[in-house]
PDB file of N, CA and C in Angstrom:
ATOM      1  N   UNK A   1       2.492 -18.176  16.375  1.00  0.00           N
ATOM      2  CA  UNK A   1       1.206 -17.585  16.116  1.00  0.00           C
ATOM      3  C   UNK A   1       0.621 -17.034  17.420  1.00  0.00           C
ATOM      4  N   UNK A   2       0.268 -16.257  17.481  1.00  0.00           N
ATOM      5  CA  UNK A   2      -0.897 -15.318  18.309  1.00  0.00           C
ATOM      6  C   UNK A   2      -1.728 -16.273  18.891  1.00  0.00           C
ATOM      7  N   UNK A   3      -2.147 -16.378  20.106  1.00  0.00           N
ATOM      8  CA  UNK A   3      -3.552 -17.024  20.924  1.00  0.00           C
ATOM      9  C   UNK A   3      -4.045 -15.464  21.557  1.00  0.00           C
ATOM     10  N   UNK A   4      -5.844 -15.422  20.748  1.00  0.00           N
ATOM     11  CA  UNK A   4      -6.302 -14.392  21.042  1.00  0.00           C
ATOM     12  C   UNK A   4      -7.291 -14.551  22.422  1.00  0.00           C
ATOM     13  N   UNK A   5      -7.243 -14.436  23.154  1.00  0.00           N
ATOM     14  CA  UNK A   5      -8.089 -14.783  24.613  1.00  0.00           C
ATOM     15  C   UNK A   5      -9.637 -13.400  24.576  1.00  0.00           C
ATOM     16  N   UNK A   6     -10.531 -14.071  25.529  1.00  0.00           N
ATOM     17  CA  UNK A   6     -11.683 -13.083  25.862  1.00  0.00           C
ATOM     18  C   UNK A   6     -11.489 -11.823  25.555  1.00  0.00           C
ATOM     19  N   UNK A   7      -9.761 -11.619  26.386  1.00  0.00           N
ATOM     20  CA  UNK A   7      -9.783 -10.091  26.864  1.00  0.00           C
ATOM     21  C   UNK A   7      -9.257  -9.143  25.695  1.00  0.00           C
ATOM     22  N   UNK A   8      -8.936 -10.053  24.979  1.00  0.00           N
ATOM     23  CA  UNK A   8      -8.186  -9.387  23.252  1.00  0.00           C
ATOM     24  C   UNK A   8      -9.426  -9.064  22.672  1.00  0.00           C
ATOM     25  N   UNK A   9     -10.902 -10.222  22.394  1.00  0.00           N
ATOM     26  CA  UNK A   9     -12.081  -9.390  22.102  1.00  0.00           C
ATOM     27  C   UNK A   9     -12.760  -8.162  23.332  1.00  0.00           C
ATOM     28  N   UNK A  10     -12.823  -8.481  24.520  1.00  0.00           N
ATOM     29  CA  UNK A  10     -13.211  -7.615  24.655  1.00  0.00           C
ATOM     30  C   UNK A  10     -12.432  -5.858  24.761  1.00  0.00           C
ATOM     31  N   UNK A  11     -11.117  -6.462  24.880  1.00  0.00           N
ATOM     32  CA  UNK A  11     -10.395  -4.839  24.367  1.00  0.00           C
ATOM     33  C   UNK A  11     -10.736  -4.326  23.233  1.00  0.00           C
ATOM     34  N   UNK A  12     -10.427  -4.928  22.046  1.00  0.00           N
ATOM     35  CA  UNK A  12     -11.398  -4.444  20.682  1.00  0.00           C
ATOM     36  C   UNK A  12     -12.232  -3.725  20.924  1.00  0.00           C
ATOM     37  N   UNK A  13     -13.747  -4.544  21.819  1.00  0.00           N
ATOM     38  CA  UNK A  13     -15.421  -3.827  22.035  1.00  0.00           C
ATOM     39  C   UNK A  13     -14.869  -2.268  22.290  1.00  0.00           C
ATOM     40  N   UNK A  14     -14.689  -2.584  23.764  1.00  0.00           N
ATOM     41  CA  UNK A  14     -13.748  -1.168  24.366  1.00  0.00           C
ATOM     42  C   UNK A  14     -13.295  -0.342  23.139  1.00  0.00           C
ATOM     43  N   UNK A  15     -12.517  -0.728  22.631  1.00  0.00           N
ATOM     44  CA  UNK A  15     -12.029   0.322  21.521  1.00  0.00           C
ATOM     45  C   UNK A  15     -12.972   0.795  20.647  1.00  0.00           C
ATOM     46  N   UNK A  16     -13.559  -0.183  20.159  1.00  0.00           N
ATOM     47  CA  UNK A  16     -14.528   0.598  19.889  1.00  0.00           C
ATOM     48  C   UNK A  16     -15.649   1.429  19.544  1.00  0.00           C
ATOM     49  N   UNK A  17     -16.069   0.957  21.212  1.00  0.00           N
ATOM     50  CA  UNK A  17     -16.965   1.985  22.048  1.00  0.00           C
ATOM     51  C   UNK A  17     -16.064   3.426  22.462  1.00  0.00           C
ATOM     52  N   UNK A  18     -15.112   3.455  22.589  1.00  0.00           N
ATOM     53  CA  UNK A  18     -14.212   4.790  22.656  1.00  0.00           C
ATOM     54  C   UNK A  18     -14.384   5.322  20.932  1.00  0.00           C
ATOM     55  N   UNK A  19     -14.104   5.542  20.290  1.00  0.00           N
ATOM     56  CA  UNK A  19     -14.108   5.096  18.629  1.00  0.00           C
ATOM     57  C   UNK A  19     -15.434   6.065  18.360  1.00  0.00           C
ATOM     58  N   UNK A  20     -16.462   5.171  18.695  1.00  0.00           N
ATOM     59  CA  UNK A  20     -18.172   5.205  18.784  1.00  0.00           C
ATOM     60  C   UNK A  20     -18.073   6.641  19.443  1.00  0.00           C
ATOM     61  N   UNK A  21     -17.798   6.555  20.592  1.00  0.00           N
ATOM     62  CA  UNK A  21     -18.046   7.957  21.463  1.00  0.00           C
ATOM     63  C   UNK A  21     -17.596   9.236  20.943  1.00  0.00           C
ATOM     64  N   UNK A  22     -15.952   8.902  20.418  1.00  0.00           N
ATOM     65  CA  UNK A  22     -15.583  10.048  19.335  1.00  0.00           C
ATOM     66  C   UNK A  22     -16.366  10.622  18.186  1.00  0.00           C
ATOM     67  N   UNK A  23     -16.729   9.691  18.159  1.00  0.00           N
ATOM     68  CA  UNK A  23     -17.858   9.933  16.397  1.00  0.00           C
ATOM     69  C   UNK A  23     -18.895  10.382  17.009  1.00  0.00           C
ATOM     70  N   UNK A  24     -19.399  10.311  18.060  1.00  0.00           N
ATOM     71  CA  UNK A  24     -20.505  10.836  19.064  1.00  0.00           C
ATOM     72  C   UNK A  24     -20.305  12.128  18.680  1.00  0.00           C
ATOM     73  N   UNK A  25     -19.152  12.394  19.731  1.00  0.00           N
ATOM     74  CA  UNK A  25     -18.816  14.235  20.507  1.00  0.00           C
ATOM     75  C   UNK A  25     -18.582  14.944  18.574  1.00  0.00           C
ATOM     76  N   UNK A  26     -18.021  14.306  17.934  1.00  0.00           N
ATOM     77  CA  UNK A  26     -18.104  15.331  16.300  1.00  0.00           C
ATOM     78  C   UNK A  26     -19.490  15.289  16.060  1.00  0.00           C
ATOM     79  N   UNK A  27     -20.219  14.259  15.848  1.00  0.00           N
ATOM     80  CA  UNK A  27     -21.824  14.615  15.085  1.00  0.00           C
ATOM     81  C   UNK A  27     -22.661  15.633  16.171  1.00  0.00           C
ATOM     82  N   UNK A  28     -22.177  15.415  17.410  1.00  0.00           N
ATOM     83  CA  UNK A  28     -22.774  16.175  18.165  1.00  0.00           C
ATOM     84  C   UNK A  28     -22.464  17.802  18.512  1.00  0.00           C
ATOM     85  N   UNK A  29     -21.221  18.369  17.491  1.00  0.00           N
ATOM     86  CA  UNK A  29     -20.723  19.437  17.221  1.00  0.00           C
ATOM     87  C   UNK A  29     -20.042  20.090  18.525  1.00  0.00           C
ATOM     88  N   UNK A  30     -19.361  19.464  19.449  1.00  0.00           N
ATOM     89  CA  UNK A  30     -19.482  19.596  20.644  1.00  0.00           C
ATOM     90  C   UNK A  30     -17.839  21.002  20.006  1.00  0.00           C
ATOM     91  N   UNK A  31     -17.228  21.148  21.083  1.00  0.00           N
ATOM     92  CA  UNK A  31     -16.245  21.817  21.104  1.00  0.00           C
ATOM     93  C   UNK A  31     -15.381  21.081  21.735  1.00  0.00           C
ATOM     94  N   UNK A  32     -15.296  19.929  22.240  1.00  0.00           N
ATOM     95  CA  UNK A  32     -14.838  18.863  22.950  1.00  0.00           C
ATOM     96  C   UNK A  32     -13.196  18.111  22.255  1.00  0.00           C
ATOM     97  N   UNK A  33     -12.574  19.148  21.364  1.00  0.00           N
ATOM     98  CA  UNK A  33     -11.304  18.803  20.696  1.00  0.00           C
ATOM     99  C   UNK A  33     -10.953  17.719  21.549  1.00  0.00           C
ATOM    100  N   UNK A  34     -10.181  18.117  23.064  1.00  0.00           N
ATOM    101  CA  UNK A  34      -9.732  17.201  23.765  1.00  0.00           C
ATOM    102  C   UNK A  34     -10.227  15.855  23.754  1.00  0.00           C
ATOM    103  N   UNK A  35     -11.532  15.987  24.077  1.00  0.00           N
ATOM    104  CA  UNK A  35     -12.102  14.360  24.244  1.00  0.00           C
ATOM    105  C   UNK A  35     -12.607  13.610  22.842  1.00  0.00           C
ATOM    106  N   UNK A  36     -12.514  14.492  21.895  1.00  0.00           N
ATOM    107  CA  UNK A  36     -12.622  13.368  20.958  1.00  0.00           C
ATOM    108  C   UNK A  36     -10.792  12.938  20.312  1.00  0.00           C
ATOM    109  N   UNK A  37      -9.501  13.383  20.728  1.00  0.00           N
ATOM    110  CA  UNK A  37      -8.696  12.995  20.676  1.00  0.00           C
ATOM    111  C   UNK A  37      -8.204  11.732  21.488  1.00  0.00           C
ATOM    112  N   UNK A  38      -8.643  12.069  22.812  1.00  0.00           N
ATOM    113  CA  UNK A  38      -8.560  11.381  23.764  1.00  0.00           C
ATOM    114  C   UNK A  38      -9.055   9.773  23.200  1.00  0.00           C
ATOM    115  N   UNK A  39     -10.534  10.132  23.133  1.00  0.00           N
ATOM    116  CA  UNK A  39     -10.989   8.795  22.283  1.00  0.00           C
ATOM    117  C   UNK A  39     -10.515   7.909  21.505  1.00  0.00           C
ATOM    118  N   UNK A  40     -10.714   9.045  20.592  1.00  0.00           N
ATOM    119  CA  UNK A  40      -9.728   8.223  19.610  1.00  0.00           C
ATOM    120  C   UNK A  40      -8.342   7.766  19.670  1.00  0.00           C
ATOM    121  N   UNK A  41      -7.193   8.038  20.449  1.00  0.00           N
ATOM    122  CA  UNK A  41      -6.455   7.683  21.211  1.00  0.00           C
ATOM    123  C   UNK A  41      -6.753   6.270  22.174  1.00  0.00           C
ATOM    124  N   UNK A  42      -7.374   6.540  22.660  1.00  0.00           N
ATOM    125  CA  UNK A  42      -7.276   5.278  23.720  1.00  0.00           C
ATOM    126  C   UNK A  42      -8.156   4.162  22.835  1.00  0.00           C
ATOM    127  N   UNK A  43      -9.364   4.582  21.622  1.00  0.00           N
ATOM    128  CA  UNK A  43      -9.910   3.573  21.410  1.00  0.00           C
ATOM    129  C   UNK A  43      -8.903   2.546  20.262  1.00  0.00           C
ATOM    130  N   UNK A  44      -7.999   3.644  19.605  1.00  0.00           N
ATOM    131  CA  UNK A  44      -7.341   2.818  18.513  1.00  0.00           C
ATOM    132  C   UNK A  44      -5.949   2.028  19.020  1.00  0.00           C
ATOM    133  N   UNK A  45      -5.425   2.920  21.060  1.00  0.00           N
ATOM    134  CA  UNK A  45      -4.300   1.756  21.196  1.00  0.00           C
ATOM    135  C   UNK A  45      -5.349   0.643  21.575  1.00  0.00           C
ATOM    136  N   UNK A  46      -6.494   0.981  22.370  1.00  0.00           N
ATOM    137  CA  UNK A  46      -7.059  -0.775  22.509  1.00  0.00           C
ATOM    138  C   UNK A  46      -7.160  -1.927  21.452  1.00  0.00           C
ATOM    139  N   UNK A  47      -7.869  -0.690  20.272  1.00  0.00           N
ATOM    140  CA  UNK A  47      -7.811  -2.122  19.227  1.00  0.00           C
ATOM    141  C   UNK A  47      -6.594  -2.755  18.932  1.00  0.00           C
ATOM    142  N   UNK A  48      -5.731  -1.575  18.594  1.00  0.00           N
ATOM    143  CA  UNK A  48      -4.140  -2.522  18.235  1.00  0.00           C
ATOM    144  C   UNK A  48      -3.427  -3.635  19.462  1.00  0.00           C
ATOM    145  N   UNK A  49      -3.985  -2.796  20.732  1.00  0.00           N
ATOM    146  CA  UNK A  49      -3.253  -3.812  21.504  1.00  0.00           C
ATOM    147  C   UNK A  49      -4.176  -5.129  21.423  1.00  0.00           C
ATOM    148  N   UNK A  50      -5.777  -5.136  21.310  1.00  0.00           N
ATOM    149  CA  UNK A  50      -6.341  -7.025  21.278  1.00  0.00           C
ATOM    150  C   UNK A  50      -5.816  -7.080  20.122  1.00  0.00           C
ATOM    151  N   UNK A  51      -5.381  -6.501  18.696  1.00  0.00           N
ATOM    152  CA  UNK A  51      -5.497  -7.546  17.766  1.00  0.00           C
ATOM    153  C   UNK A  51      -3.833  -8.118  17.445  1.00  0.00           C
ATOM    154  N   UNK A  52      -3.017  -6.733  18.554  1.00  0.00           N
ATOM    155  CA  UNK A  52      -1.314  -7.573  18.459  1.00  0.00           C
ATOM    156  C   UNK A  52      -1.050  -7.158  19.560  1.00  0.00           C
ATOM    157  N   UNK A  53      -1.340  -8.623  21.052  1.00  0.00           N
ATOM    158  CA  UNK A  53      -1.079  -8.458  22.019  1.00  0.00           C
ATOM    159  C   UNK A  53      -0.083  -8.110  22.559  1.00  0.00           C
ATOM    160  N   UNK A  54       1.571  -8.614  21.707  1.00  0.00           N
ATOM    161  CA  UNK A  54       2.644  -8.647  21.710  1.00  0.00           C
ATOM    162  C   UNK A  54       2.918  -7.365  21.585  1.00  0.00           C
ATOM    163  N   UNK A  55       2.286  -6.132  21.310  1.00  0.00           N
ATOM    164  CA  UNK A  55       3.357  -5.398  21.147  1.00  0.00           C
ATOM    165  C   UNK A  55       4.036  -4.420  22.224  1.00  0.00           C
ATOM    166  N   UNK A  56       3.234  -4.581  23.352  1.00  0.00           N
ATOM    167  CA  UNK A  56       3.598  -4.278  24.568  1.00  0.00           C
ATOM    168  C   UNK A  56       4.653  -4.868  25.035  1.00  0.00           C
ATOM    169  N   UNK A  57       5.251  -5.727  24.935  1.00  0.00           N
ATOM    170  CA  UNK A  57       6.155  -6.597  24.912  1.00  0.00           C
ATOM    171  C   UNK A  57       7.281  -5.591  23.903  1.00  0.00           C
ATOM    172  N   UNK A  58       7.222  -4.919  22.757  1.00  0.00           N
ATOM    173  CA  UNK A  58       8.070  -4.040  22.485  1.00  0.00           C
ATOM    174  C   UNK A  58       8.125  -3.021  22.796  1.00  0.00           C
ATOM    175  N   UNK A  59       7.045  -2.359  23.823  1.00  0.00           N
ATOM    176  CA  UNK A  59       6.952  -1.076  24.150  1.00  0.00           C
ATOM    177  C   UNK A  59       7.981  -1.647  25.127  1.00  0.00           C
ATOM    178  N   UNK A  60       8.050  -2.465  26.318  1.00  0.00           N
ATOM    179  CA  UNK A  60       8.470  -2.630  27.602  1.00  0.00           C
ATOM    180  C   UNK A  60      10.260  -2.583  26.703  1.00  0.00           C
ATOM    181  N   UNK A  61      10.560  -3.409  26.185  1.00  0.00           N
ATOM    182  CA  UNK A  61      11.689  -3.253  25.813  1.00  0.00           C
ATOM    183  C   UNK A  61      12.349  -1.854  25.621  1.00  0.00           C
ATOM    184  N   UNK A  62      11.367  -1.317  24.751  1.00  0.00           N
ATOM    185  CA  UNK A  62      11.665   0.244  24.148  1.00  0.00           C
ATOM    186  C   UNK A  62      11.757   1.145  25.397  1.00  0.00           C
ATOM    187  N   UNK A  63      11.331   1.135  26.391  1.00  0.00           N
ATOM    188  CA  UNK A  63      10.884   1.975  27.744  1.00  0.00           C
ATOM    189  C   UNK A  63      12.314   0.632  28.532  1.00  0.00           C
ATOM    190  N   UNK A  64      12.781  -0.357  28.039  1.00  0.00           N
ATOM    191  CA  UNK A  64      13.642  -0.141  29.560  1.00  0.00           C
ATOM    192  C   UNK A  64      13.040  -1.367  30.431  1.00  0.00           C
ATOM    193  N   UNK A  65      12.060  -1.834  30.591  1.00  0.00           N
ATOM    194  CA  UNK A  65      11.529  -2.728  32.078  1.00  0.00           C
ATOM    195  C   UNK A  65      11.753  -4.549  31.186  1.00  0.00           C
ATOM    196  N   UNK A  66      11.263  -5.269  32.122  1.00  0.00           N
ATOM    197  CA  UNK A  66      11.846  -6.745  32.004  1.00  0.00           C
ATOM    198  C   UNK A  66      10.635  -7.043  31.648  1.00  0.00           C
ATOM    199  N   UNK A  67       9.359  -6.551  32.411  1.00  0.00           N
ATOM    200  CA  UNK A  67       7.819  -6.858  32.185  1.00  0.00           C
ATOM    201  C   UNK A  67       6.789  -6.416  30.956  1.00  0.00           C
ATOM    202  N   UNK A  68       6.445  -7.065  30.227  1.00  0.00           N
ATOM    203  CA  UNK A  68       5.111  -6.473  29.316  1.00  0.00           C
ATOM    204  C   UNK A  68       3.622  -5.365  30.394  1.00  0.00           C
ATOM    205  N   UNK A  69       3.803  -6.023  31.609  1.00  0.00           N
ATOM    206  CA  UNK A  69       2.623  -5.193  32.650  1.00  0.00           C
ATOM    207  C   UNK A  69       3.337  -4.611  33.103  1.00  0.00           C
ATOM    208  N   UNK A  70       4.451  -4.124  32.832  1.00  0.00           N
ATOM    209  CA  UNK A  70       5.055  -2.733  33.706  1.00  0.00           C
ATOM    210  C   UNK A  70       4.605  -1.878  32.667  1.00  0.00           C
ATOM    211  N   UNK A  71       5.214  -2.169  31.451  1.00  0.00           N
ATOM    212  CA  UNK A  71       4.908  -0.942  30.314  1.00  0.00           C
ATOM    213  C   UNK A  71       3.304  -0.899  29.855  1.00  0.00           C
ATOM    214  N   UNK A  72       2.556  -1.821  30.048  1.00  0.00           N
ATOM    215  CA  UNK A  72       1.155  -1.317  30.502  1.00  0.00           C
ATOM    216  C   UNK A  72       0.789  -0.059  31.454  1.00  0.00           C
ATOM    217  N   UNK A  73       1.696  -0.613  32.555  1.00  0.00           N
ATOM    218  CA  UNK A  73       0.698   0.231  34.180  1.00  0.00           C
ATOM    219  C   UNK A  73       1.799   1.566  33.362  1.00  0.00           C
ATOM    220  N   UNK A  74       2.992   1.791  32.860  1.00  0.00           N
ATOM    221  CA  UNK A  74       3.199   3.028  32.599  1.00  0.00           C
ATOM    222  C   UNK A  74       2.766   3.690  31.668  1.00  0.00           C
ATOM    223  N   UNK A  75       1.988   3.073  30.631  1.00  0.00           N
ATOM    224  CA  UNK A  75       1.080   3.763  29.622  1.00  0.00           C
ATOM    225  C   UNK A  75      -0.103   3.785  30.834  1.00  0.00           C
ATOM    226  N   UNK A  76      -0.523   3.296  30.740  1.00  0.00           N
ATOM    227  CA  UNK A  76      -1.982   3.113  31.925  1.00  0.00           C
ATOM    228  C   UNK A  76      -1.860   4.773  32.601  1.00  0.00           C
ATOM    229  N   UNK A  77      -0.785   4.859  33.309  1.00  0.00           N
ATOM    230  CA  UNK A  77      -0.482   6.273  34.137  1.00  0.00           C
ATOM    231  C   UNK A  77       0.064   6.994  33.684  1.00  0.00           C
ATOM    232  N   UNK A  78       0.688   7.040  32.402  1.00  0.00           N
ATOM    233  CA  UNK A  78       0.839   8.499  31.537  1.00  0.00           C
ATOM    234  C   UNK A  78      -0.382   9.087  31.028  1.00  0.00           C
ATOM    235  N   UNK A  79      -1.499   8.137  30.591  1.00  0.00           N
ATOM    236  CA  UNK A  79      -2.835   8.416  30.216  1.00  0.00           C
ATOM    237  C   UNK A  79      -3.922   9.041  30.776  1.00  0.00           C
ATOM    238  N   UNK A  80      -3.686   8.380  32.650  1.00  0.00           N
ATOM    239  CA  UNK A  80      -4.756   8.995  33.233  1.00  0.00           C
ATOM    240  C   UNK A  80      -4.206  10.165  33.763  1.00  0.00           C
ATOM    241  N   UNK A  81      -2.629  10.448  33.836  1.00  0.00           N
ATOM    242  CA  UNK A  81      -2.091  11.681  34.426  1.00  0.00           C
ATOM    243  C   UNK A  81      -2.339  13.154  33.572  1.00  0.00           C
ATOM    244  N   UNK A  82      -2.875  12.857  32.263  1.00  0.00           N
ATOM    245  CA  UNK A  82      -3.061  13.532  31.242  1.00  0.00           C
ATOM    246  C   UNK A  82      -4.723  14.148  31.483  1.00  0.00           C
ATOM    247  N   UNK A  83      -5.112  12.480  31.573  1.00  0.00           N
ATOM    248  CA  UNK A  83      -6.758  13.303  31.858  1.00  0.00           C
ATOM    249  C   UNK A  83      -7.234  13.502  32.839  1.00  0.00           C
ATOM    250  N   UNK A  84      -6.341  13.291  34.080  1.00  0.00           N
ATOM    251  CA  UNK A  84      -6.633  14.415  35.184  1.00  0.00           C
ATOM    252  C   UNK A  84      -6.367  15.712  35.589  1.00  0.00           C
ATOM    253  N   UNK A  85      -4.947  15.584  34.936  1.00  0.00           N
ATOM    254  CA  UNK A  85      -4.841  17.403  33.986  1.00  0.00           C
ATOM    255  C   UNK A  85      -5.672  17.960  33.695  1.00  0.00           C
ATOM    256  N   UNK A  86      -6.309  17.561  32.717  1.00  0.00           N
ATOM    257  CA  UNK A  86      -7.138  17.923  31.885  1.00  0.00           C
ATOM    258  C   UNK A  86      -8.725  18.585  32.666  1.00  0.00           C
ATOM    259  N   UNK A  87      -8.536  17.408  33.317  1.00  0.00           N
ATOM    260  CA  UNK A  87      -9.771  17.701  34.248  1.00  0.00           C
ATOM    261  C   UNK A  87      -9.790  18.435  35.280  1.00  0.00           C
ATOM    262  N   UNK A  88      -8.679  18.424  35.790  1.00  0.00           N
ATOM    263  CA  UNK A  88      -9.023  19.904  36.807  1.00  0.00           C
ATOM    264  C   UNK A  88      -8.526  21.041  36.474  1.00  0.00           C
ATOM    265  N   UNK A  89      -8.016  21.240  35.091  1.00  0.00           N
ATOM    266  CA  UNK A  89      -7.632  22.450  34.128  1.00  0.00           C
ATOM    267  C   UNK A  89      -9.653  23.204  33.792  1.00  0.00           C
ATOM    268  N   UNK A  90     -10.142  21.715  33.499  1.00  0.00           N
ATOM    269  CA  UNK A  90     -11.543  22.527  33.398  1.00  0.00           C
ATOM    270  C   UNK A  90     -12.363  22.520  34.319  1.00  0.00           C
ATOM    271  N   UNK A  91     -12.215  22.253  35.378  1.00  0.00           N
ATOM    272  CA  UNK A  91     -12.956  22.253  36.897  1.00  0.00           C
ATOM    273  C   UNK A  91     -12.861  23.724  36.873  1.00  0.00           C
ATOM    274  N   UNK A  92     -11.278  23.869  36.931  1.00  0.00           N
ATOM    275  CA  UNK A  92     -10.825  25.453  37.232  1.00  0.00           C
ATOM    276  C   UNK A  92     -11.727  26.461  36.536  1.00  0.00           C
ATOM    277  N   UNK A  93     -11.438  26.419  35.487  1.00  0.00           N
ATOM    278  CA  UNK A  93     -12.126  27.329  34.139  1.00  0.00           C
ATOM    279  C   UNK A  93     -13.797  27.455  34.776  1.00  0.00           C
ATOM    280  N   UNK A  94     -14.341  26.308  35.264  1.00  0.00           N
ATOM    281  CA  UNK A  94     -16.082  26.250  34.987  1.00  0.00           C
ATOM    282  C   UNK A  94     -16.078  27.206  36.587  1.00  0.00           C
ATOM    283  N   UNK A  95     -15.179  27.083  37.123  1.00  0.00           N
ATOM    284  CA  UNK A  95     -15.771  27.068  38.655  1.00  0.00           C
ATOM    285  C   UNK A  95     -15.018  28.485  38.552  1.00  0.00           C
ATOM    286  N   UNK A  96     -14.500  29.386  37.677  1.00  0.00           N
ATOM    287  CA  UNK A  96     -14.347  30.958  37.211  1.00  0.00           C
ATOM    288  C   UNK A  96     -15.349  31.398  36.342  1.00  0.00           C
ATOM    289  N   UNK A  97     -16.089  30.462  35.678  1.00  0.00           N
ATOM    290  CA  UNK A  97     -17.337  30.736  35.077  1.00  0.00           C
ATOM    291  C   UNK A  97     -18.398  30.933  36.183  1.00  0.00           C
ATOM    292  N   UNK A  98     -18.782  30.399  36.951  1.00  0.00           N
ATOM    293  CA  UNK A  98     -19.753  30.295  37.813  1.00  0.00           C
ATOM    294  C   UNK A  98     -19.357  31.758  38.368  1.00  0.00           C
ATOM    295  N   UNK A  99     -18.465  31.866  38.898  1.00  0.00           N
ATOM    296  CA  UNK A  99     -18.219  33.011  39.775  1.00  0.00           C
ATOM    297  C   UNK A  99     -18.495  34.261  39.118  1.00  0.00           C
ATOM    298  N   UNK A 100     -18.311  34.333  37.796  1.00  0.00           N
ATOM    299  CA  UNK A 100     -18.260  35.080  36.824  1.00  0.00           C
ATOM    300  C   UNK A 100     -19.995  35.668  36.788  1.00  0.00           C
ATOM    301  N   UNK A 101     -20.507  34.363  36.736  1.00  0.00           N
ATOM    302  CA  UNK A 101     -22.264  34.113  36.559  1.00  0.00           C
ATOM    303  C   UNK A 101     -22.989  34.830  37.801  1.00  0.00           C
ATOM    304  N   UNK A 102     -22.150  34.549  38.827  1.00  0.00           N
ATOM    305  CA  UNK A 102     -23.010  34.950  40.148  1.00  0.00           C
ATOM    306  C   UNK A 102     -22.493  36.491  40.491  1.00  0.00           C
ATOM    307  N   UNK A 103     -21.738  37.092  40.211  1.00  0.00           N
ATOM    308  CA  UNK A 103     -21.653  38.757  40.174  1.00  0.00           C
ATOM    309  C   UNK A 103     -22.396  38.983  38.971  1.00  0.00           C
ATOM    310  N   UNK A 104     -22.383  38.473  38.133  1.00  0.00           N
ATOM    311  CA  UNK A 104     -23.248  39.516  36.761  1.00  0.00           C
ATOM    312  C   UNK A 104     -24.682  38.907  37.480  1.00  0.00           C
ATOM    313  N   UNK A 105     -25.124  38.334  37.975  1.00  0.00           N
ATOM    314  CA  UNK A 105     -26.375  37.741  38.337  1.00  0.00           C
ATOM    315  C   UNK A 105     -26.893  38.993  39.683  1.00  0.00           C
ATOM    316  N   UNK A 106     -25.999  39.186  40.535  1.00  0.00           N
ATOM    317  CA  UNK A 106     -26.015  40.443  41.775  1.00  0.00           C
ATOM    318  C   UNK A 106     -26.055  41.450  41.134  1.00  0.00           C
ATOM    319  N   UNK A 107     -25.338  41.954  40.308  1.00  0.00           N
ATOM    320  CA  UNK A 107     -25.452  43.326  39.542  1.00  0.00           C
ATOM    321  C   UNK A 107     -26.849  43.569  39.011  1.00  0.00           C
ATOM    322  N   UNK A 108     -27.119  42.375  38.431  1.00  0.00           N
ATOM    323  CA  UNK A 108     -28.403  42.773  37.859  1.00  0.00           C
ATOM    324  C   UNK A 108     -29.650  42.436  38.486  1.00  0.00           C
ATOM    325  N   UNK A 109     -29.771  42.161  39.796  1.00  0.00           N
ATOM    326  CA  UNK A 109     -30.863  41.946  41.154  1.00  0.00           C
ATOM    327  C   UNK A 109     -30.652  42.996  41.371  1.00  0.00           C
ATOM    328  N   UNK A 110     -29.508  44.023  41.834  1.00  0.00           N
ATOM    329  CA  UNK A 110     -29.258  45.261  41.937  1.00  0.00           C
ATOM    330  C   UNK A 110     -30.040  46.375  41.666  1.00  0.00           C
ATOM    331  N   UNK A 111     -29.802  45.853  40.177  1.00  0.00           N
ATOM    332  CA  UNK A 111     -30.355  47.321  38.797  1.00  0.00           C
ATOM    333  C   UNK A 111     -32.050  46.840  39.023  1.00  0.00           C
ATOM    334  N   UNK A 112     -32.400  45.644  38.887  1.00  0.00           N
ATOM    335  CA  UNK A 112     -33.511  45.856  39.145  1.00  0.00           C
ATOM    336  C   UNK A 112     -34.318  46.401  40.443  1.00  0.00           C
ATOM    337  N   UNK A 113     -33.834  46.010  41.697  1.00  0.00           N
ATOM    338  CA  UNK A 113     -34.130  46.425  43.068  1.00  0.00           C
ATOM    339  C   UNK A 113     -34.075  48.221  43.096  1.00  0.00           C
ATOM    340  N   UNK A 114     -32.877  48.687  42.386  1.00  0.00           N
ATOM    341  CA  UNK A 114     -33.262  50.360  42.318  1.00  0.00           C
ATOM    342  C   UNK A 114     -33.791  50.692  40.916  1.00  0.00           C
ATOM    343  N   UNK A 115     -34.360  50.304  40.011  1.00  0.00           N
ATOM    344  CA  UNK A 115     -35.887  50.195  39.446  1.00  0.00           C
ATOM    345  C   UNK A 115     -36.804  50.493  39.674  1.00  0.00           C
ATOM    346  N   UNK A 116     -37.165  49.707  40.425  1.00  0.00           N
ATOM    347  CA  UNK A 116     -38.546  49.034  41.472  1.00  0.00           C
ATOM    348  C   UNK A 116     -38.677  49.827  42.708  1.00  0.00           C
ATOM    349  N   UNK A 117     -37.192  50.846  42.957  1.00  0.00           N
ATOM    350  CA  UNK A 117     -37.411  51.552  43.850  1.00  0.00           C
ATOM    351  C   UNK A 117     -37.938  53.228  43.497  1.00  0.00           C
TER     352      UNK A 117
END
């Protein structure tokens, strides 16, 4: 039988509060595809992993390592390697928006300055 410890409830909470947040970014009509996948992703492996601690223990097998916390830290870092992708995929994008913002912003100080002239 299973012994469920603190950290099995509080992975659950965690899950979900990820879960919660997803249901957030939809009622909130966001355009946020990514992050409400994301969410929901990370909030539903948390729940499965507190409520069947063991099964990391078949991931590690399935992946190859001797350890249940190896095949953690390598989910752990396939996950965040994804959403740091992610994140400076849209750093990029905003910070071509801005640039975008500040010539149409000169053009039109421009048009007004020979206006006014």
């Amino acid at each position: 039988m299973v012994e469920y410890t603190t950290v099995n409830v509080i992975a659950v909470l965690v899950g979900l509060v990820f879960l919660g947040n997803g249901l957030y970014l939809v009622r909130q009509g966001r355009e946020a595809v990514f992050l409400f996948t994301m969410s929901l992703i990370v909030g539903t492996g948390l729940i499965v992993v507190g409520i069947y601690p063991d099964l990391f223990q078949f991931v590690a097998t399935l992946l190859g390592l001797e350890l249940k916390a190896r095949a953690i830290l390598v989910i752990s870092n396939l996950t965040l390697f994804v959403v740091v992708t992610y994140l400076l995929n849209r750093i990029g994008r905003l910070y071509d928006k801005v640039s975008r913002l500040n010539e149409q912003v000169s053009l039109l100080r421009n048009e007004l300055e020979e206006m006014d002239d």
